[in-house]
Protein backbone atom coordinates (compact mmCIF):
# COMPACT_ATOMS: atom_id res chain seq x y z
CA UNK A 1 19.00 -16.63 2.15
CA UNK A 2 18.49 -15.75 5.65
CA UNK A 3 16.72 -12.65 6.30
CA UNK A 4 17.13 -10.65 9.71
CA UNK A 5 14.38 -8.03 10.32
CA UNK A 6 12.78 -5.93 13.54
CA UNK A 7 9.64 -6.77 14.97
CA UNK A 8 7.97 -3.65 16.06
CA UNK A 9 8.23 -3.24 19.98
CA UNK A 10 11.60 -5.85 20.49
CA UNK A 11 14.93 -4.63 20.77
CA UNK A 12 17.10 -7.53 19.59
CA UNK A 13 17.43 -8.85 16.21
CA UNK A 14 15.46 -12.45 15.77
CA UNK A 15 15.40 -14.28 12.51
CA UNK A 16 11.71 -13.92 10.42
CA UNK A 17 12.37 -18.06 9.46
CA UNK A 18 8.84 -16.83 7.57
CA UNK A 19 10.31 -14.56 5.31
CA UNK A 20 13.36 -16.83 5.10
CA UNK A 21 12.37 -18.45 1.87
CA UNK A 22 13.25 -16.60 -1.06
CA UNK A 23 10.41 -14.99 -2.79
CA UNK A 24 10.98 -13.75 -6.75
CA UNK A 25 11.80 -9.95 -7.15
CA UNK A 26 10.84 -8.49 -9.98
CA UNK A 27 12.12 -5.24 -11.82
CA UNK A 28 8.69 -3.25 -12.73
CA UNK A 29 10.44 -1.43 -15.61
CA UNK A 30 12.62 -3.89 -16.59
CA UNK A 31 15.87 -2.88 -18.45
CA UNK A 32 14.42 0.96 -19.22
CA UNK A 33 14.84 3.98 -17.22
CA UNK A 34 11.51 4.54 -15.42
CA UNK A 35 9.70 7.96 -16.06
CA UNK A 36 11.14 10.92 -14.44
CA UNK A 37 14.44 9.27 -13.89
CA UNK A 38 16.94 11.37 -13.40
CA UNK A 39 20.71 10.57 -13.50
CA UNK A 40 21.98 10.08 -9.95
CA UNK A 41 24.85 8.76 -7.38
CA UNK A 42 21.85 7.75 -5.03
CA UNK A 43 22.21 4.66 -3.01
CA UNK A 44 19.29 2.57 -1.40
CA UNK A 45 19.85 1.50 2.57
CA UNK A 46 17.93 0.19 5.34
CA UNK A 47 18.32 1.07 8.93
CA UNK A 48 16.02 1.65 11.41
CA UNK A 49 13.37 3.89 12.05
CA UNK A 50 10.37 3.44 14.13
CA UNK A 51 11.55 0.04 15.94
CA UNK A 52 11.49 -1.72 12.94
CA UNK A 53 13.72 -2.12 9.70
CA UNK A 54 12.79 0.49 6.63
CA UNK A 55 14.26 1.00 3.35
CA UNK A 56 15.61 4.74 2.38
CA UNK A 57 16.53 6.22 -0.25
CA UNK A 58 14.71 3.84 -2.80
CA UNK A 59 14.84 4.44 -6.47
CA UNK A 60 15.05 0.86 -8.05
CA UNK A 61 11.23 0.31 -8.18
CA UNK A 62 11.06 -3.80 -7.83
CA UNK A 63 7.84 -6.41 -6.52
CA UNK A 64 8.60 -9.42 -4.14
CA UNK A 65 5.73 -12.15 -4.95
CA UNK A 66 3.90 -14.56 -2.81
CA UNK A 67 1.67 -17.03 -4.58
CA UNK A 68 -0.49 -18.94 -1.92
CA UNK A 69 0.91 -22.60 -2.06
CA UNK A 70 -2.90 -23.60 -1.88
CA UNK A 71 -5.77 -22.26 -4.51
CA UNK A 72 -6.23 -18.88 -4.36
CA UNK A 73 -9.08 -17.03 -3.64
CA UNK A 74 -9.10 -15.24 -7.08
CA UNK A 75 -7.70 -11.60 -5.51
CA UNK A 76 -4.11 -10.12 -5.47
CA UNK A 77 -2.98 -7.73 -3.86
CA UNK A 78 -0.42 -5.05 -4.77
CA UNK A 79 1.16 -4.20 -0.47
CA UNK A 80 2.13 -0.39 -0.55
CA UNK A 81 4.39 0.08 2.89
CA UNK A 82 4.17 3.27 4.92
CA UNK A 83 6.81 5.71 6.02
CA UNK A 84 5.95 8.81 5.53
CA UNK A 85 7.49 9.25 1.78
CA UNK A 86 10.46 9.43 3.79
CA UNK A 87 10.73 5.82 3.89
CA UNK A 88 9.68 2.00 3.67
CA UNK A 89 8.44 -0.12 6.32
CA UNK A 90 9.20 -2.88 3.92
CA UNK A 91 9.36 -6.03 6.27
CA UNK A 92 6.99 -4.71 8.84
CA UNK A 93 4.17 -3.18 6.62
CA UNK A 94 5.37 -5.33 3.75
CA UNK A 95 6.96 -8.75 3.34
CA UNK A 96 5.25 -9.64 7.03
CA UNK A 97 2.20 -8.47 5.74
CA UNK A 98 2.51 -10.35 2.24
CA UNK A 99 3.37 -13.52 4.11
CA UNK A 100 0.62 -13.83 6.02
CA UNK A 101 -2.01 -12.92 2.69
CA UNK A 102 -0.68 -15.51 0.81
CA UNK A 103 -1.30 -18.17 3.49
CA UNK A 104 -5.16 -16.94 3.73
CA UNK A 105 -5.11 -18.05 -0.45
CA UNK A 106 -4.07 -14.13 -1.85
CA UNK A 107 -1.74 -13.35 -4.15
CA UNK A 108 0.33 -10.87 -2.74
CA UNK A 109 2.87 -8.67 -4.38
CA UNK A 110 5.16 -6.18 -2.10
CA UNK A 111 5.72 -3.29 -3.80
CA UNK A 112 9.18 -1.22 -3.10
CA UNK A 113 7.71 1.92 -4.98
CA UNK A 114 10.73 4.67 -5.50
CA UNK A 115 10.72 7.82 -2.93
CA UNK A 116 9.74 10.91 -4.13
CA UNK A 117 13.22 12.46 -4.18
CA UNK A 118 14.50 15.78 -6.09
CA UNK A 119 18.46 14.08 -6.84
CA UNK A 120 16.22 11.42 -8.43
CA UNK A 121 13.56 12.45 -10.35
CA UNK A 122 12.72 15.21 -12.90
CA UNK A 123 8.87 15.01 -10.89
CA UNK A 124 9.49 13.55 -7.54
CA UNK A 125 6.12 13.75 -7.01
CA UNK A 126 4.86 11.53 -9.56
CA UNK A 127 7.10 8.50 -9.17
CA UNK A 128 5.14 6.66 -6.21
CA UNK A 129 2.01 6.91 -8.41
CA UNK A 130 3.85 5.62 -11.70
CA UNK A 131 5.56 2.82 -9.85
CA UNK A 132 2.04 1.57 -8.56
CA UNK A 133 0.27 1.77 -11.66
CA UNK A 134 2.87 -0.12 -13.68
CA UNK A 135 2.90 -3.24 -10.82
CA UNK A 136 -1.01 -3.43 -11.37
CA UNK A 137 -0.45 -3.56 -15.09
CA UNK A 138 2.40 -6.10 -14.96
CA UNK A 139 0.69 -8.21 -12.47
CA UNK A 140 -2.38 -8.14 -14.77
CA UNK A 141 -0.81 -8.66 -17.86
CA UNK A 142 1.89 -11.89 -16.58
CA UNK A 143 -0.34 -13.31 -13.72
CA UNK A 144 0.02 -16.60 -16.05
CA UNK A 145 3.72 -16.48 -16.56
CA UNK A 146 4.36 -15.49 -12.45
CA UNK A 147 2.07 -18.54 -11.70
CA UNK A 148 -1.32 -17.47 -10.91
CA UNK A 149 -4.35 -16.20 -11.88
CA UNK A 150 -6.35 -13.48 -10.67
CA UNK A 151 -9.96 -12.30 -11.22
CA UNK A 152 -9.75 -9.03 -9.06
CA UNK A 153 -6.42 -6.86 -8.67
CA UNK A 154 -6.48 -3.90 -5.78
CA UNK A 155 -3.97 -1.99 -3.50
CA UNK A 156 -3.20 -1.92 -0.22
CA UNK A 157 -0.94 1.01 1.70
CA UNK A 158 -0.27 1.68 5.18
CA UNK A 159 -0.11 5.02 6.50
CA UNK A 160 1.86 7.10 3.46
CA UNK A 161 1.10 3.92 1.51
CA UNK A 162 -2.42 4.36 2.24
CA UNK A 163 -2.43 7.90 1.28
CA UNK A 164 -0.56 6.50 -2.30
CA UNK A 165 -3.69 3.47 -2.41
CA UNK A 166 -6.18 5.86 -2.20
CA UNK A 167 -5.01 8.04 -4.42
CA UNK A 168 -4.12 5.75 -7.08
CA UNK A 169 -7.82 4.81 -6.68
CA UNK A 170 -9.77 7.89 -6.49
CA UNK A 171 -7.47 9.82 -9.39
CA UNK A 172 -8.50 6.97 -12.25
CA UNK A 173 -6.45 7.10 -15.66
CA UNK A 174 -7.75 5.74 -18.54
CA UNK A 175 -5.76 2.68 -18.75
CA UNK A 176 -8.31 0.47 -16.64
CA UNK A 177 -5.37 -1.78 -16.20
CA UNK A 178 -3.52 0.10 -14.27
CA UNK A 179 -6.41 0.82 -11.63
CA UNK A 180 -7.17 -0.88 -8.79
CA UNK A 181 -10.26 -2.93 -8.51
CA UNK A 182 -10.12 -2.53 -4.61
CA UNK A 183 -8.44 -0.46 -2.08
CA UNK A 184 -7.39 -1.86 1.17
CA UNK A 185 -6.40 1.71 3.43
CA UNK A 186 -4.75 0.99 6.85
CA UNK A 187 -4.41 3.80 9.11
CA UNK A 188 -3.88 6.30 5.93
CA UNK A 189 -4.37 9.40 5.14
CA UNK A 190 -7.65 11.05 3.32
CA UNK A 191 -7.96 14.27 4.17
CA UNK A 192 -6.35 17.86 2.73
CA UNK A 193 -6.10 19.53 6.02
CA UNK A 194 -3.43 21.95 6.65
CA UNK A 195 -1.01 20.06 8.98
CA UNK A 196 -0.94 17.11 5.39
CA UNK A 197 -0.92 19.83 3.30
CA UNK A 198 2.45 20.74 5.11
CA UNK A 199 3.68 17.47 5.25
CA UNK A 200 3.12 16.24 1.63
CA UNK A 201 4.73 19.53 0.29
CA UNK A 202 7.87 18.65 2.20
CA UNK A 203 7.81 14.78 1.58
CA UNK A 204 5.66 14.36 -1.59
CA UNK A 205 6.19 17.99 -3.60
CA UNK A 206 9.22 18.89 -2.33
CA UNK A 207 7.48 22.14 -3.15
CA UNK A 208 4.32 24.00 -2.41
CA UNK A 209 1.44 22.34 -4.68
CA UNK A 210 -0.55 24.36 -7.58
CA UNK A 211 -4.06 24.73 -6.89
CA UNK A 212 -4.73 21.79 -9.18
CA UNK A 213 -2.59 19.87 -7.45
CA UNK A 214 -4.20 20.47 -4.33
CA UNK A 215 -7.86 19.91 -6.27
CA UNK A 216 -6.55 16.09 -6.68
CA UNK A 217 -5.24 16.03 -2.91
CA UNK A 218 -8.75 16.83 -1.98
CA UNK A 219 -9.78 13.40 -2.49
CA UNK A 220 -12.83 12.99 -0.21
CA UNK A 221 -14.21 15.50 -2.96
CA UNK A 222 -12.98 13.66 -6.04
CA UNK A 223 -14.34 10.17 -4.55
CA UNK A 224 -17.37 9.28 -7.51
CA UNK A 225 -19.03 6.02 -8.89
CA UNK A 226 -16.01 4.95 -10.23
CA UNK A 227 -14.20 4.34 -7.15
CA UNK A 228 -13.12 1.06 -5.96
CA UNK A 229 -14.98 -0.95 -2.59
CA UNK A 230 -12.32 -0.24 0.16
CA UNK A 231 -11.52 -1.96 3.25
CA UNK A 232 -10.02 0.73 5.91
CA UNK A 233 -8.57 -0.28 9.29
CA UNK A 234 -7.92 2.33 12.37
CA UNK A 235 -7.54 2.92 16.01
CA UNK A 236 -9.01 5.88 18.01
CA UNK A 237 -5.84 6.13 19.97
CA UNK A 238 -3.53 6.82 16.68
CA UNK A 239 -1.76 10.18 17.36
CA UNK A 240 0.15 10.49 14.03
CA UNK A 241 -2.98 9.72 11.70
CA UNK A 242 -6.49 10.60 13.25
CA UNK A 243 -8.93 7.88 12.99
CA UNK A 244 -11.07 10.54 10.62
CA UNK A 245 -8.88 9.69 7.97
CA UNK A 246 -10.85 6.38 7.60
CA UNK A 247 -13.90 6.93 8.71
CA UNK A 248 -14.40 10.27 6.61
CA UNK A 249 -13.01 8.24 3.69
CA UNK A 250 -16.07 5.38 4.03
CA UNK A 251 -18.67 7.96 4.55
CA UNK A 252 -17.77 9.23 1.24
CA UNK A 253 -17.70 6.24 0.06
CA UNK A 254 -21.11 5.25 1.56
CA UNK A 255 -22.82 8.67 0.56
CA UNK A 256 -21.76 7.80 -3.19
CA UNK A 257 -23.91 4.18 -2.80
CA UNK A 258 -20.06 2.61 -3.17
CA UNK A 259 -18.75 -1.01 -0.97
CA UNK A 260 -16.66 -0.28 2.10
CA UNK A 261 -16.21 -1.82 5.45
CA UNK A 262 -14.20 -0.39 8.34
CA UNK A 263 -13.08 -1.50 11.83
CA UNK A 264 -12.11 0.81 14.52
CA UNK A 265 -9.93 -0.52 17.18
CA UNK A 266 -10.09 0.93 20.53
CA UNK A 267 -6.01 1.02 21.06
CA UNK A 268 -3.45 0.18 18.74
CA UNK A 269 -1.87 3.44 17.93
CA UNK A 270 -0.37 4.20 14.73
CA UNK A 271 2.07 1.34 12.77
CA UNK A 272 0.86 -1.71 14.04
CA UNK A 273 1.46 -3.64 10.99
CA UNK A 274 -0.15 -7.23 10.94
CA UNK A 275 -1.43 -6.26 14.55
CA UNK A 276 -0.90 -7.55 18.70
CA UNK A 277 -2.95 -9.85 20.24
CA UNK A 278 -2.81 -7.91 23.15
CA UNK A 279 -4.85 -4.76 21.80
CA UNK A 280 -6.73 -7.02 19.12
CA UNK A 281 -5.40 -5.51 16.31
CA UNK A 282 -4.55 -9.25 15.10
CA UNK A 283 -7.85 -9.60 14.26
CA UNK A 284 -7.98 -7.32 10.93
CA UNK A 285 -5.99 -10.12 8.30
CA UNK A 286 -8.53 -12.18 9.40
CA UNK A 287 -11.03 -10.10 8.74
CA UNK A 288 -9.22 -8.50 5.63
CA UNK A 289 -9.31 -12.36 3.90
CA UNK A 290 -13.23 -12.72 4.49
CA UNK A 291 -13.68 -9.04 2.81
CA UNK A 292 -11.31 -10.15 0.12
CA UNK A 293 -13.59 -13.70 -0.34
CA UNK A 294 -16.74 -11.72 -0.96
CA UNK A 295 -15.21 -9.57 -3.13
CA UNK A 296 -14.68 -12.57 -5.74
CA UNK A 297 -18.13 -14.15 -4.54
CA UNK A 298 -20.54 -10.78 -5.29
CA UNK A 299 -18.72 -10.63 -8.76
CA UNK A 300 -19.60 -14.41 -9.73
CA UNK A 301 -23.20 -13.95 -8.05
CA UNK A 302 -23.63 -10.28 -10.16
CA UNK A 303 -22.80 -12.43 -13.27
């Protein structure tokens, strides 16, 4: 099936022959009703936004796969696209993104996690969360039966989808399964400050948060010797996230004794997806995969 997509900064349509072959999609709740479903007349889309293709309105939770043709490197990676809970940067922070993992020897699995919308959900501000946890579980559990196998399973979000990674791995249930082993935070968001207070109330809560809701938005505070290593990727010139987000995020991290490693680009802005050559963002998959390696080595070596 021939897919058409954006690529960030052109203005015509050219054919991703990449993404061209077709990849399996998987329902994470199967036949059931996911939690917090509520009945609705909603209808998924894509259009643009932000000179690229995103997905709106989604609330039919599903995970595109790409197994590495080649061994694998014993990681997979659950890709959370950004867009501000408002949307999905699926091909650009997504299937792009996925494509180019599974060619470095990662399992990669795109994950089109439902919006946090009030005509959809009894608690739109739980879905994202719920959708993420289940895809680590069902990636865990049928790693066999999709055609893999795995030794380490983690999360990685851009922007929004950052905010959801780190979240997911600083706010740990007790279901080990469905936590992330690793985070992998690209230009995302960290910090409670009022101006994402404000933005996750209108996007997220739909509502203005309790104070213990707010207590697990704090999550700088809540970061402890159970949190995953993370990988975090930024650029001093983003205007829409400030490059604090990350590097507050790995001193925490670092203060707690915990595994991170972050690169700061000097330009890039905000969105730049798998990077430009011209700003040397295109270095960070690169460097993403080597993290990714060592990950898999320093378990085998700890053994």
């Amino acid at each position: 099936m021939r897919i058409l997509c954006f690529l960030a900064g052109l203005t015509s349509l050219l054919c991703c022959q990449s993404l061209c072959a077709q990849q399996p999609v998987i329902p994470i709740w199967g036949d059931e009703d996911p939690p917090y479903f509520k009945p609705h007349s909603v209808e998924e889309y894509e259009a643009d936004c932000w000179e690229v293709v995103c997905a709106y309105q989604v609330s039919d939770p599903t995970l595109t796969l790409y197994v590495p043709e080649d061994r694998s490197n014993g990681t997979a990676v659950l890709v959370l696209p950004g867009g501000g809970y408002e949307a999905e940067a699926v091909y650009h922070e997504g299937y792009e993104i996925a494509e180019a993992l599974s060619r470095s020897g990662t399992v990669a699995a795109v994950l089109k996690y439902r919006l946090p919308n009030p005509e959809t959900a009894t608690h739109p501000e739980l879905v994202p969360a719920a959708d993420v946890r289940q895809a680590l579980a069902l990636l865990r559990e049928r790693q066999r039966a999709l055609g893999f196998e795995a030794v380490k399973f983690g999360v990685m979000g851009f922007s929004a989808g950052a905010h959801l990674a780190a979240s997911v791995s600083v706010n740990r249930v007790p279901d080990a399964s469905r936590n992330p082993d690793f985070s992998m935070l690209i230009y995302g968001v960290s910090r409670l400050t009022e101006e994402n207070k404000e933005w996750l109330e209108s996007t997220l809560y739909h509502r203005p948060m309790t104070e213990e809701e707010r207590a697990r938005e704090r999550l700088l505070e809540r970061i402890d010797s159970n949190t995953p290593p993370a990988f975090l990727v930024h650029a001093w010139d983003d205007e829409v996230c400030h490059y604090s987000e990350s590097t507050r995020y790995a001193e925490a991290l670092h203060s707690a004794g915990l595994e991170n490693e972050i690169h700061l680009f000097a330009r890039g802005g905000h969105g730049f997806g798998a990077g430009r050559k011209e700003d040397g963002t295109d270095q960070w998959l690169r460097l993403a995969s080597n993290w990714l390696g060592r990950i898999v080595a320093n378990q085998v070596q700890a053994r």
